[in-house]
Protein backbone atom coordinates (compact mmCIF):
# COMPACT_ATOMS: atom_id res chain seq x y z
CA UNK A 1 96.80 33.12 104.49
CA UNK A 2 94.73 30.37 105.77
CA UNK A 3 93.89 28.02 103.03
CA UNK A 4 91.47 25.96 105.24
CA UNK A 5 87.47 26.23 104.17
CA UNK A 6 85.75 28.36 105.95
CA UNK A 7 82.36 27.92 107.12
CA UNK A 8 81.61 31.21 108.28
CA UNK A 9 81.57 34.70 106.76
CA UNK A 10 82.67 37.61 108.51
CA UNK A 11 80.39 40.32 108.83
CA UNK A 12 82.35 43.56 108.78
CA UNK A 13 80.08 45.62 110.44
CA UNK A 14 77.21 44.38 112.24
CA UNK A 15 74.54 47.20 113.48
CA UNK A 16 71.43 47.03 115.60
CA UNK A 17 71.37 50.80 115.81
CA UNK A 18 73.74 53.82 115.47
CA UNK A 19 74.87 53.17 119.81
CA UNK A 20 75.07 49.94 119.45
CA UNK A 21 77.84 47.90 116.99
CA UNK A 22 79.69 45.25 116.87
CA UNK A 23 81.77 43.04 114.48
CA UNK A 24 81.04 39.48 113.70
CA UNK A 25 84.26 36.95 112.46
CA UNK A 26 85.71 33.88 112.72
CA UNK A 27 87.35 32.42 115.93
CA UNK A 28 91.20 31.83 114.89
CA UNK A 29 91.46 28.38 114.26
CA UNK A 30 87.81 27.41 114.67
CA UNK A 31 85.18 27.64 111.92
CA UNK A 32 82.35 27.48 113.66
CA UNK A 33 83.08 29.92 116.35
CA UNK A 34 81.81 33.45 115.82
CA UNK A 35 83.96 35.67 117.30
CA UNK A 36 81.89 38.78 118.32
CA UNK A 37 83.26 42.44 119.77
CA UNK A 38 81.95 45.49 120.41
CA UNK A 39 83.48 48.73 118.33
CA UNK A 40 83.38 50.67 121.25
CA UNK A 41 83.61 49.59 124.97
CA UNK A 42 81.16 52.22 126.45
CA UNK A 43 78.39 50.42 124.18
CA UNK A 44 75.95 48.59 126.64
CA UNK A 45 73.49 46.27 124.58
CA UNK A 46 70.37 44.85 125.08
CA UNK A 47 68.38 41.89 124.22
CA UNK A 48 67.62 42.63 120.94
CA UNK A 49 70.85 43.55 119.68
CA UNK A 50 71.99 39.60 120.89
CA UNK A 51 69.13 38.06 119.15
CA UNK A 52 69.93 39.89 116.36
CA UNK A 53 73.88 39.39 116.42
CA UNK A 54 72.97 35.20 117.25
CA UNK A 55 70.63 35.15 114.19
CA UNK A 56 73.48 36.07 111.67
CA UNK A 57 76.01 34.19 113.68
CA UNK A 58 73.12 30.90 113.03
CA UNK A 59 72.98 32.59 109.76
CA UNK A 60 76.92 32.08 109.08
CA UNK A 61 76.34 28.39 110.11
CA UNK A 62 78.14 29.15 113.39
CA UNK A 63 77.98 26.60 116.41
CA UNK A 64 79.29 28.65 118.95
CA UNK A 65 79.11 32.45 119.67
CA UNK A 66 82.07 34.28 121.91
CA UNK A 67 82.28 37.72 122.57
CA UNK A 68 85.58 39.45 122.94
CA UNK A 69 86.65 40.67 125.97
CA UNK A 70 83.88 42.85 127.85
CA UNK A 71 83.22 45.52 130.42
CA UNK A 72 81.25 45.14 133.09
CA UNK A 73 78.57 47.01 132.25
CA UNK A 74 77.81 45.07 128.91
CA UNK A 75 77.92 41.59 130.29
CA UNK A 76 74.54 41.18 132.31
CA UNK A 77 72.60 41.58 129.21
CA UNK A 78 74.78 38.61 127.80
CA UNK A 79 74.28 36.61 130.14
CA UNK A 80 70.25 36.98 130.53
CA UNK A 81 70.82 35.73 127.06
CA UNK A 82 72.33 32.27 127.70
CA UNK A 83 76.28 33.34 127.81
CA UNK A 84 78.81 31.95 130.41
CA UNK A 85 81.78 33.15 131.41
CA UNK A 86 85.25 31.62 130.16
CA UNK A 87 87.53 33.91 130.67
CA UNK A 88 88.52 36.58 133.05
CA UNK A 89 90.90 39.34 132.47
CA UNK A 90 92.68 42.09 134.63
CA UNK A 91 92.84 45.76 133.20
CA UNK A 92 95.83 48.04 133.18
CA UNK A 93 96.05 51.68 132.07
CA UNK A 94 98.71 54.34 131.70
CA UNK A 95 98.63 58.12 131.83
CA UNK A 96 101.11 59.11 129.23
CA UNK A 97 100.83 62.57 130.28
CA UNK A 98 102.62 61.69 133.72
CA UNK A 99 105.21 58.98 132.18
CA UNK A 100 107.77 59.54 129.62
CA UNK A 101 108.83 56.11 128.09
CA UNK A 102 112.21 55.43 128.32
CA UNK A 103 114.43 56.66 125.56
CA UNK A 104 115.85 53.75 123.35
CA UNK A 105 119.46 53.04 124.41
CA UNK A 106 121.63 50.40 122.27
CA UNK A 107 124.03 49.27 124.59
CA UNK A 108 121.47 47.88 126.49
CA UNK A 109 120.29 45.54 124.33
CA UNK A 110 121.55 43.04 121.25
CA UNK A 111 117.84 43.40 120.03
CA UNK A 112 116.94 45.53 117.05
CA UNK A 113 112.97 46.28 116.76
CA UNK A 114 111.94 45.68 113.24
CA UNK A 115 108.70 46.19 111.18
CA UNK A 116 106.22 43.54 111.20
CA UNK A 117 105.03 43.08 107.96
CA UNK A 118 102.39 41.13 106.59
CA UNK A 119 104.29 38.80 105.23
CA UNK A 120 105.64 37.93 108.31
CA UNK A 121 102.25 37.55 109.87
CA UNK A 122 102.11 33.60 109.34
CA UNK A 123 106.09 34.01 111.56
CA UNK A 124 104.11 35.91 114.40
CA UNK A 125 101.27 33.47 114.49
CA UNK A 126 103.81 30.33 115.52
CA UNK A 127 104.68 32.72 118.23
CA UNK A 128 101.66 33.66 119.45
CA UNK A 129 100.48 29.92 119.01
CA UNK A 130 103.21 28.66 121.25
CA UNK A 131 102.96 31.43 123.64
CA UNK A 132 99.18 30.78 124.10
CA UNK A 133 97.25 27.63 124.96
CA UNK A 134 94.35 27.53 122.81
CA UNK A 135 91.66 28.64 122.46
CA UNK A 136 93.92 32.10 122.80
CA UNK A 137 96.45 31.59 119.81
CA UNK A 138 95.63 33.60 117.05
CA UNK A 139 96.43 32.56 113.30
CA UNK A 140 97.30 35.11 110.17
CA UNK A 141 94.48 36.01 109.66
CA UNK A 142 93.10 36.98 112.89
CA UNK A 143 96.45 38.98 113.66
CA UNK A 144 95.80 40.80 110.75
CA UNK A 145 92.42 41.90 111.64
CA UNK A 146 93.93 42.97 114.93
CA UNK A 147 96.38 45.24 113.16
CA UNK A 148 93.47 46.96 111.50
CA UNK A 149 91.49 47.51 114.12
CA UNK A 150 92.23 50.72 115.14
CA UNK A 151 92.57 54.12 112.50
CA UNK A 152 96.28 54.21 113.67
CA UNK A 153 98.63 51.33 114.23
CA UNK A 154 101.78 50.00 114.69
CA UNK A 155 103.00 46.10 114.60
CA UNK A 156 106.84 45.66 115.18
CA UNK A 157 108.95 42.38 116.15
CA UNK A 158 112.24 41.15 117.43
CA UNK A 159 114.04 38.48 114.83
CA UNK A 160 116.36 35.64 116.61
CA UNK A 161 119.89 36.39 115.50
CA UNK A 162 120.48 33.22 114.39
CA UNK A 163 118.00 31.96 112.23
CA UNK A 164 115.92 35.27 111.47
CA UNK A 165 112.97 33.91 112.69
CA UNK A 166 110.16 36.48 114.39
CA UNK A 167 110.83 35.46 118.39
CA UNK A 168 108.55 38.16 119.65
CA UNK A 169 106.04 40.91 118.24
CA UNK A 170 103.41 43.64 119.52
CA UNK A 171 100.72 45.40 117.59
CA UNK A 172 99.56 48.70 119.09
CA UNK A 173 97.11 51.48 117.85
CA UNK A 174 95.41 54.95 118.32
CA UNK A 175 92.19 56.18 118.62
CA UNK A 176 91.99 59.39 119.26
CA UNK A 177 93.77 60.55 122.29
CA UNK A 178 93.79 56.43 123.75
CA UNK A 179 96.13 53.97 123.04
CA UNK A 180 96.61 50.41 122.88
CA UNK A 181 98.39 47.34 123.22
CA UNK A 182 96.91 45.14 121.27
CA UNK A 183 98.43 41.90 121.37
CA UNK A 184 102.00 41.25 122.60
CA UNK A 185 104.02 37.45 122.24
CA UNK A 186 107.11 36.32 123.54
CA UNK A 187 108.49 33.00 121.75
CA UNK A 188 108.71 30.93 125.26
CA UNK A 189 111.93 29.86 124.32
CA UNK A 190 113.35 33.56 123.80
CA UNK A 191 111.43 34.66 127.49
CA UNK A 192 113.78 36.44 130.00
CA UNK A 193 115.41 38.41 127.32
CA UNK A 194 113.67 41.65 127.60
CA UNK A 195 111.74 41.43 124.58
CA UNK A 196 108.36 42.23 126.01
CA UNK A 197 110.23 45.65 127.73
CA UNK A 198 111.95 46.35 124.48
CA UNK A 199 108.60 45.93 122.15
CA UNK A 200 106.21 47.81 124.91
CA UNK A 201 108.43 50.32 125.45
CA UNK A 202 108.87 50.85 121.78
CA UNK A 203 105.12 50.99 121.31
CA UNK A 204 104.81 53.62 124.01
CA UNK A 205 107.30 56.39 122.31
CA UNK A 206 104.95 56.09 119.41
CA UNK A 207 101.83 56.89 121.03
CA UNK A 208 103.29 59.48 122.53
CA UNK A 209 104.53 61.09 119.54
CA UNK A 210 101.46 60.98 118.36
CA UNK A 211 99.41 62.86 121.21
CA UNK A 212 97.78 59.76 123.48
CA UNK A 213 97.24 60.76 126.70
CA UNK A 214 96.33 57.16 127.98
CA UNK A 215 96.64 53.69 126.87
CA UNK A 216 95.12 50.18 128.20
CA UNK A 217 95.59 46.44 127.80
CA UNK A 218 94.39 43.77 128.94
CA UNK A 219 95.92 40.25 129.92
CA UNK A 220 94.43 37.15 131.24
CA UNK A 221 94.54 37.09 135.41
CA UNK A 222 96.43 34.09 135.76
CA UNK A 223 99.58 36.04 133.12
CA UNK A 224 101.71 36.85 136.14
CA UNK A 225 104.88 37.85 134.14
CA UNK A 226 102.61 40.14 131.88
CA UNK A 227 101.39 41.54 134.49
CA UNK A 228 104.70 42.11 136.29
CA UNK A 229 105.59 43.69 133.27
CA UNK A 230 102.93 46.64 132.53
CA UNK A 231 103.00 47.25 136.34
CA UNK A 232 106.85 47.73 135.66
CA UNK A 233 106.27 50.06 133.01
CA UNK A 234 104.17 52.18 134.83
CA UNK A 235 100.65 50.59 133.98
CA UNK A 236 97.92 51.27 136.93
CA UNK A 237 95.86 48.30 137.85
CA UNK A 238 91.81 48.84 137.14
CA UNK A 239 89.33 47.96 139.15
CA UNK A 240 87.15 46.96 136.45
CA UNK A 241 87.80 43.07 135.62
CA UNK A 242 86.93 41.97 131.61
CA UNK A 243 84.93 39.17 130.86
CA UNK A 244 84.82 36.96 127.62
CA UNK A 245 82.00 34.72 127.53
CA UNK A 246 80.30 32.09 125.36
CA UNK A 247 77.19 30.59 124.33
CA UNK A 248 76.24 27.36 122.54
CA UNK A 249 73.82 28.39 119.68
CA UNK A 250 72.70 25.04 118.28
């Protein structure tokens, strides 16, 4: 994994009260950013569960606190506390219970979906790296904590033909009856291929196997082909718009 120093501990679990959670980590590829997220996007905090989250962020010797991506509801309260905005991002749903994914059919593509296993996690983070600007890449590390983030989940990849590299990879889970698409890459160079179709698609005949009724992602406004994409697939745009913001803490 990362053999870098690291100057801040994660907190696995991070609780104000029993509403109110969230987990505190590292930024990928930034010590000193905390990377804070809800557990549950319903949760609306208040002031004192952001002092109290800041104070063991300061406590982890972090510089910078960022939330991850947020619903509307849950922002105001962030930003009476000194947050900006830095990010916006458009939401996307899809009612499984109305929309059969496509069945898999060979002959319409070269591309075999394979298991993404850890050990392949430092191959999906050049992906992700060069199919992200920072500060959006993730590393190992963080990829792996996005694997684990749900009680059910799924990571699978597309390998180049030539030189077996990972070109492309999505991680989806289950929580209960919702799904989601976690985190999908496309190697730029391997774009226009299908990949994204072939791994969302793939991701989708899971979940419904396994009784989800709906399933969201998220992707940042200005991701035109993304977007294309889930809209393709059947994905309903939400009104709702996500938010990641920021705040300076020294």
């Amino acid at each position: 994994m990362d053999t870098r120093t690291t100057t801040f501990e994660p907190v696995n679990s991070a609780a104000v009260d029993r509403r109110v959670r969230a987990r505190l980590g590292r930024w990928p590829d930034d010590d000193e950013v905390v990377h804070l997220v809800l557990l549950d996007h319903h949760m609306v905090p208040d002031a004192s569960h952001i002092d109290a989250w800041m104070a063991q962020a300061r406590a982890g010797r972090g510089r910078t606190i960022r939330t991850g991506a947020l619903f509307p509801p849950s922002v105001p309260a962030f930003v009476r506390a000194g947050f900006r905005p830095i990010d916006t991002l458009a939401l996307y749903e899809l009612d499984l219970r109305r929309r059969t994914p496509n069945a898999p059919r060979a002959s319409s593509s070269p591309h075999r979906v394979r298991r993404l296993r850890p050990s392949m996690l430092h191959e999906a983070a050049a992906v992700d790296r060069r199919a992200f600007a920072a500060p959006w890449a993730n590393d190992p590390a963080t990829l792996a904590d996005i694997v684990t983030a749900t009680p059910q989940h799924r990571a699978r990849c597309v390998r180049d033909d030539r030189d077996r590299n990972v070109v492309a990879f999505v991680i989806s889970g289950r929580a209960g009856d919702l799904g989601y698409i976690q985190r999908l890459a496309v190697d730029p160079a391997a774009r226009r291929r299908g990949l994204g179709r072939l791994l969302v698609e793939d991701a989708l005949r899971w979940m419904r196997r396994r009784q989800v009724s709906r399933v969201l992602v998220n992707t940042g406004i200005d991701n035109h082909p993304a977007r294309d994409l889930y809209r393709s697939l059947g994905f309903d745009e939400q009104p709702d718009r996500l938010q990641i913001l920021e705040r300076t803490l020294r």
